[in-house]
N, C-alpha and C. Protein backbone atom coordinates (compact mmCIF):
# COMPACT_ATOMS: atom_id res chain seq x y z
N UNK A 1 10.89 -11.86 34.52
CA UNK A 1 10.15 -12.59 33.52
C UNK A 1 9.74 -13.92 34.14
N UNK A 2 8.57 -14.16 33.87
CA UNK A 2 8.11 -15.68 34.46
C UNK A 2 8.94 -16.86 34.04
N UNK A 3 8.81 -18.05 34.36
CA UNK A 3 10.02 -19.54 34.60
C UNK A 3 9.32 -19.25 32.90
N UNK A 4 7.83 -20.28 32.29
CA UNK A 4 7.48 -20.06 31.31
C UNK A 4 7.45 -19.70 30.11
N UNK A 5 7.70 -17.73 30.06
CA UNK A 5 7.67 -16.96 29.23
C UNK A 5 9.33 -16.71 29.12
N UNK A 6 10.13 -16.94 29.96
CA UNK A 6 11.91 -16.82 29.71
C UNK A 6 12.23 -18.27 29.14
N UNK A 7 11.08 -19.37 29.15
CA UNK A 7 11.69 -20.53 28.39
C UNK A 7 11.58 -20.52 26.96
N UNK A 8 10.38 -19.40 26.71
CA UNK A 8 10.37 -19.34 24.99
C UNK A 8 11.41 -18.55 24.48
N UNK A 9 12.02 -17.73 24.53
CA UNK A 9 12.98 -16.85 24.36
C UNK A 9 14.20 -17.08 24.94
N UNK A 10 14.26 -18.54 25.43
CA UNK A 10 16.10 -18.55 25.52
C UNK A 10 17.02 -20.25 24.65
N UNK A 11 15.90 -20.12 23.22
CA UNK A 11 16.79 -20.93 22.78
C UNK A 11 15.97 -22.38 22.81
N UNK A 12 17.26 -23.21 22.30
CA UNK A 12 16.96 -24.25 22.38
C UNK A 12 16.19 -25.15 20.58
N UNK A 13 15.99 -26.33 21.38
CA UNK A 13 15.25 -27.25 20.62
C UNK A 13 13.55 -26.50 20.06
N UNK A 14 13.11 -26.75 20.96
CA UNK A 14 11.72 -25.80 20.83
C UNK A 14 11.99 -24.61 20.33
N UNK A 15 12.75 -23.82 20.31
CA UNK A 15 12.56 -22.42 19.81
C UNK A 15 12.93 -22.64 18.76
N UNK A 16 14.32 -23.63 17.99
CA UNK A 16 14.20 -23.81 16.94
C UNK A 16 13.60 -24.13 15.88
N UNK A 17 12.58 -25.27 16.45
CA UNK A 17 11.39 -25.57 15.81
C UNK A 17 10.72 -24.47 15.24
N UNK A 18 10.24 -23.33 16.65
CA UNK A 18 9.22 -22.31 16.12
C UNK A 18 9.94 -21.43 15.17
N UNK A 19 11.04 -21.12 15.10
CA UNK A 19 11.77 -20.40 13.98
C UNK A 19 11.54 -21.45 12.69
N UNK A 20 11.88 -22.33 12.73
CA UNK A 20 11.90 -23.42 11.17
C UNK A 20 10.58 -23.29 11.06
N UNK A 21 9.65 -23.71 11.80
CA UNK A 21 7.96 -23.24 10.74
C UNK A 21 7.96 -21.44 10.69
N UNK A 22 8.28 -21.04 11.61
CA UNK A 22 8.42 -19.24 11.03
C UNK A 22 8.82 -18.86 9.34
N UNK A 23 10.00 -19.59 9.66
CA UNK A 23 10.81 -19.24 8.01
C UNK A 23 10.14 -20.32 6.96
N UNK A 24 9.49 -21.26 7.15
CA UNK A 24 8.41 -22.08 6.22
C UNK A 24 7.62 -21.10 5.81
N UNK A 25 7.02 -21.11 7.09
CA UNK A 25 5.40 -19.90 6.70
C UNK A 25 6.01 -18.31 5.72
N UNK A 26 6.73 -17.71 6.14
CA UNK A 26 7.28 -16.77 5.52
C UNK A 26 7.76 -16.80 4.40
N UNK A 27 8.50 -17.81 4.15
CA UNK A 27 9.27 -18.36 2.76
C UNK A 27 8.19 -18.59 1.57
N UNK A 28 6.79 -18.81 2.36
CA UNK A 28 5.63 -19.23 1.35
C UNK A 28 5.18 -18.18 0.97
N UNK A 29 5.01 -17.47 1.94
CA UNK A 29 4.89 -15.67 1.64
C UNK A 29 5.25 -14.89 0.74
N UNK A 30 6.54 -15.50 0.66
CA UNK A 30 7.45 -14.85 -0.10
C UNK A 30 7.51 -15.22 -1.54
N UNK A 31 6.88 -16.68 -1.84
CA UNK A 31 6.73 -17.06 -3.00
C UNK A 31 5.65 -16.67 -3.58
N UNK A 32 4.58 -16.56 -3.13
CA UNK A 32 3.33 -15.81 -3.33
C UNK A 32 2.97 -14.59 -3.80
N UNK A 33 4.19 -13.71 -3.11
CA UNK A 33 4.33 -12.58 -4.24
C UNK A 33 5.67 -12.24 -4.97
N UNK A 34 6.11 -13.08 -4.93
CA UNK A 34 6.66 -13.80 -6.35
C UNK A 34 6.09 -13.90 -7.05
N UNK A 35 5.33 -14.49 -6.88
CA UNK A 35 4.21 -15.50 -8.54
C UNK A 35 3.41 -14.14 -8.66
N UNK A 36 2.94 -13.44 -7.89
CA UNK A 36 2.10 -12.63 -8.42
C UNK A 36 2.73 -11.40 -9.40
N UNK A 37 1.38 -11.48 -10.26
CA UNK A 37 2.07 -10.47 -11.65
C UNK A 37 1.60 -9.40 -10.82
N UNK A 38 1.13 -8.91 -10.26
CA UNK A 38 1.38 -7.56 -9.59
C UNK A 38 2.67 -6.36 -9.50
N UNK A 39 3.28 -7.58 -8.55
CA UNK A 39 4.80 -7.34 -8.13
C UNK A 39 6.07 -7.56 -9.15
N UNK A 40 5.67 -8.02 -10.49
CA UNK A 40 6.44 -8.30 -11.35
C UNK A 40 7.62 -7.23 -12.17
N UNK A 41 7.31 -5.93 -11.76
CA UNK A 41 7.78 -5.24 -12.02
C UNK A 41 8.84 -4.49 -10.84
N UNK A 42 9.11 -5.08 -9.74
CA UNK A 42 9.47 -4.50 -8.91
C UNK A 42 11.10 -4.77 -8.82
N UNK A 43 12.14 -3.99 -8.86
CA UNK A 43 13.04 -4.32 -8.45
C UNK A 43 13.72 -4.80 -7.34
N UNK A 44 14.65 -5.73 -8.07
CA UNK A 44 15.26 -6.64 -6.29
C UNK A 44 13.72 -7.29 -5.34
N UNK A 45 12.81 -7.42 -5.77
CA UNK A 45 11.80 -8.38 -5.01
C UNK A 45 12.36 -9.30 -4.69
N UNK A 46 13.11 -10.76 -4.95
CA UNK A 46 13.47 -11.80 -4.20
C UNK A 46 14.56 -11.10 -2.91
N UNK A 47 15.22 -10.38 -3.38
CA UNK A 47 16.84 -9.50 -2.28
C UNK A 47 15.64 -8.89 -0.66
N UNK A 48 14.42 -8.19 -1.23
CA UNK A 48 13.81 -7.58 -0.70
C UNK A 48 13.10 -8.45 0.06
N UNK A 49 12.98 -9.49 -0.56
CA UNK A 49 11.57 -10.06 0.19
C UNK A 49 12.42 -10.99 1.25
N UNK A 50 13.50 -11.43 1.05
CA UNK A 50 14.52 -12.27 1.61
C UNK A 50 15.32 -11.49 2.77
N UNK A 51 15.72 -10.21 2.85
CA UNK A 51 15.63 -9.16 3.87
C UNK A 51 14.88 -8.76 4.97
N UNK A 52 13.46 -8.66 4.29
CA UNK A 52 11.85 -8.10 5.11
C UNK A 52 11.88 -9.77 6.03
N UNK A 53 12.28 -10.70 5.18
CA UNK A 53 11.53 -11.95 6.00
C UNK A 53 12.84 -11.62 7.48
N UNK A 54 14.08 -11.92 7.15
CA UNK A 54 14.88 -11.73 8.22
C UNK A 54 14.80 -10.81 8.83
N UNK A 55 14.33 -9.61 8.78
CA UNK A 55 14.17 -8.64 9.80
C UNK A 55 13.27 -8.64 10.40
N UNK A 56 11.90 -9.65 10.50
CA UNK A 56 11.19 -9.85 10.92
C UNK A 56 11.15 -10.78 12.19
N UNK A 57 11.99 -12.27 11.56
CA UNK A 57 11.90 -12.84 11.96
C UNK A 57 12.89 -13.23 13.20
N UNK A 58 13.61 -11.50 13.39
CA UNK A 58 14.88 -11.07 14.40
C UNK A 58 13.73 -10.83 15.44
N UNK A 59 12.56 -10.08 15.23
CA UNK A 59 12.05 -9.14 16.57
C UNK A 59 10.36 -10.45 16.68
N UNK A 60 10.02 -10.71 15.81
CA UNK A 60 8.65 -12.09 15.96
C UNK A 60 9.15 -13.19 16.69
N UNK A 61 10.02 -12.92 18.10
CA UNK A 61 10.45 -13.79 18.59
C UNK A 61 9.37 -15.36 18.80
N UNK A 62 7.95 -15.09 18.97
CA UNK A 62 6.85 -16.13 19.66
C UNK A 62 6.02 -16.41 18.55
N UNK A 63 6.64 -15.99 16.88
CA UNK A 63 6.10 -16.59 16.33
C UNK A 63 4.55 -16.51 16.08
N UNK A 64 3.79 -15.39 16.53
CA UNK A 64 2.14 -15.18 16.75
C UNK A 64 2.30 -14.08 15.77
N UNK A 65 2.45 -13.69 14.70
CA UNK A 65 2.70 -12.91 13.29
C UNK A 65 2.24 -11.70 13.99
N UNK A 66 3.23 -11.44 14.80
CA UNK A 66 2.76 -9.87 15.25
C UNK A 66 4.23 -9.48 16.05
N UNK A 67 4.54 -8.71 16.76
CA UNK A 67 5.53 -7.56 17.20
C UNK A 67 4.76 -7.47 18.48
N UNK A 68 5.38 -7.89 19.21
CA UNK A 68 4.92 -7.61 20.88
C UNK A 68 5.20 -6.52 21.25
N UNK A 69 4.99 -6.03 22.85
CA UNK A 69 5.91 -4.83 23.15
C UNK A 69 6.95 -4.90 23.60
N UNK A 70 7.19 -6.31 24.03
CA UNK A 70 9.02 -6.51 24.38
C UNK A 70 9.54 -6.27 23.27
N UNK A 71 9.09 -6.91 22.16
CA UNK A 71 9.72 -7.00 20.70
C UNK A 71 9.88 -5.83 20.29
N UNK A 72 8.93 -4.72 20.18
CA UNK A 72 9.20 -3.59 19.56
C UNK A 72 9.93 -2.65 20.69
N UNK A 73 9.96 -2.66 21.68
CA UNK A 73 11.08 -1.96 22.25
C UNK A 73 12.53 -2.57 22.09
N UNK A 74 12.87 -3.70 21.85
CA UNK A 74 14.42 -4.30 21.57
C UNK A 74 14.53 -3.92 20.13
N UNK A 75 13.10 -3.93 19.13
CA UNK A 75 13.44 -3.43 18.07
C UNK A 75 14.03 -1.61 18.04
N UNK A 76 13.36 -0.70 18.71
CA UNK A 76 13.55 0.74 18.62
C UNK A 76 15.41 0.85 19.58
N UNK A 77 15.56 -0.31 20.38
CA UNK A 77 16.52 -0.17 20.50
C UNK A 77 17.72 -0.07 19.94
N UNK A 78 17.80 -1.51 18.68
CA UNK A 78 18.24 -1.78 17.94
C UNK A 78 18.46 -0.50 16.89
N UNK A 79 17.71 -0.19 16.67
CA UNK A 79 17.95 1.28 15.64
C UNK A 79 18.40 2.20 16.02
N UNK A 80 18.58 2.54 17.54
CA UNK A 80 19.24 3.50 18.39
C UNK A 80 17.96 4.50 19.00
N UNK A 81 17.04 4.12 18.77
CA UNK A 81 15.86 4.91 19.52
C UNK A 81 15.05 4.11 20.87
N UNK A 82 16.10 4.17 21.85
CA UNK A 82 15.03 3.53 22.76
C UNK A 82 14.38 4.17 23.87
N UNK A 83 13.46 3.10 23.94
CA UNK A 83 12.25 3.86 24.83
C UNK A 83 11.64 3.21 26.06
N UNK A 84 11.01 3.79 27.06
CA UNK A 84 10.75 3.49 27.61
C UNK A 84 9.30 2.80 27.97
N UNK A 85 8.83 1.27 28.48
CA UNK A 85 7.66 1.01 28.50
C UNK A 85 6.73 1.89 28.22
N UNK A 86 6.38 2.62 29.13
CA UNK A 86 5.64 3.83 29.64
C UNK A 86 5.43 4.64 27.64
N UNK A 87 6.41 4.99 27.34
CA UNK A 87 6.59 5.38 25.85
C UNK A 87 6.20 4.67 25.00
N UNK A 88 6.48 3.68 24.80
CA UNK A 88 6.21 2.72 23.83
C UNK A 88 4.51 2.02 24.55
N UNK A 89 4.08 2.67 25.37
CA UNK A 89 2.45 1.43 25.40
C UNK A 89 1.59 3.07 24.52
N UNK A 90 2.42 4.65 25.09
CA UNK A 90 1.68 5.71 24.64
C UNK A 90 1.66 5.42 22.90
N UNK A 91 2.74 5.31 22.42
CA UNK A 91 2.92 4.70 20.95
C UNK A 91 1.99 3.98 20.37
N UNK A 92 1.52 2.81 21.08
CA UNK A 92 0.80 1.96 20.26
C UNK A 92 -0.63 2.57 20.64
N UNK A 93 -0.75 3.18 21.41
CA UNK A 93 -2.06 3.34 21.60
C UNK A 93 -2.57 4.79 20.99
N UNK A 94 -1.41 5.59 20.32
CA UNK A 94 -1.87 6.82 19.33
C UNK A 94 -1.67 6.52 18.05
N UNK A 95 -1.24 4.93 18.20
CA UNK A 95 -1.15 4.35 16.40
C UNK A 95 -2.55 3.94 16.44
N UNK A 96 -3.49 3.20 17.94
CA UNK A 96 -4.38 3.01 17.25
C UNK A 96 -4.60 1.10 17.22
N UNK A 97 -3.31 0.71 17.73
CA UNK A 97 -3.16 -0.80 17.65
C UNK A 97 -3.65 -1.06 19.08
């Protein structure tokens, strides 16, 4: 991994930062469909939405509201399905992303 790209992902002052506006931005998210009468009927929405934000904000390590491919391979790991680069670039590219 480059000097650079291993300094965003190992912590620190700065990374904390980008997590505290992560969970800002998300938290607003989260109020938003709250308020909306849409979702008003949904059970456990705050439990749910307070879940989705943390499981997100485990693998959105850089904060760019997306799932990289480092990210989503530590994620498939995490679930017990892991894969290999090579696998996971065929993946995104028969999803279409």
């Amino acid at each position: 991994m480059s000097g650079a790209l291993s300094n965003r992902f190992q912590g620190g002052k700065a990374f904390g930062l980008l997590k505290a506006r992560q969970e800002r931005r998300l938290a607003e998210i989260n109020r938003e469909f709250l308020c909306d009468q849409k979702y008003s009927d949904e059970e456990n929405l705050p439990e749910k939405l307070t879940a989705f934000k943390e499981k997100y904000m485990e693998f959105d390590l850089n904060n760019e509201g997306e799932i990289d491919l480092m990210s989503l391979k530590r994620m498939m790991e995490k679930l017990g399905v892991p894969k290999t680069h090579l696998e996971m670039k065929k993946m995104i590219s028969e999803g279409g992303y």
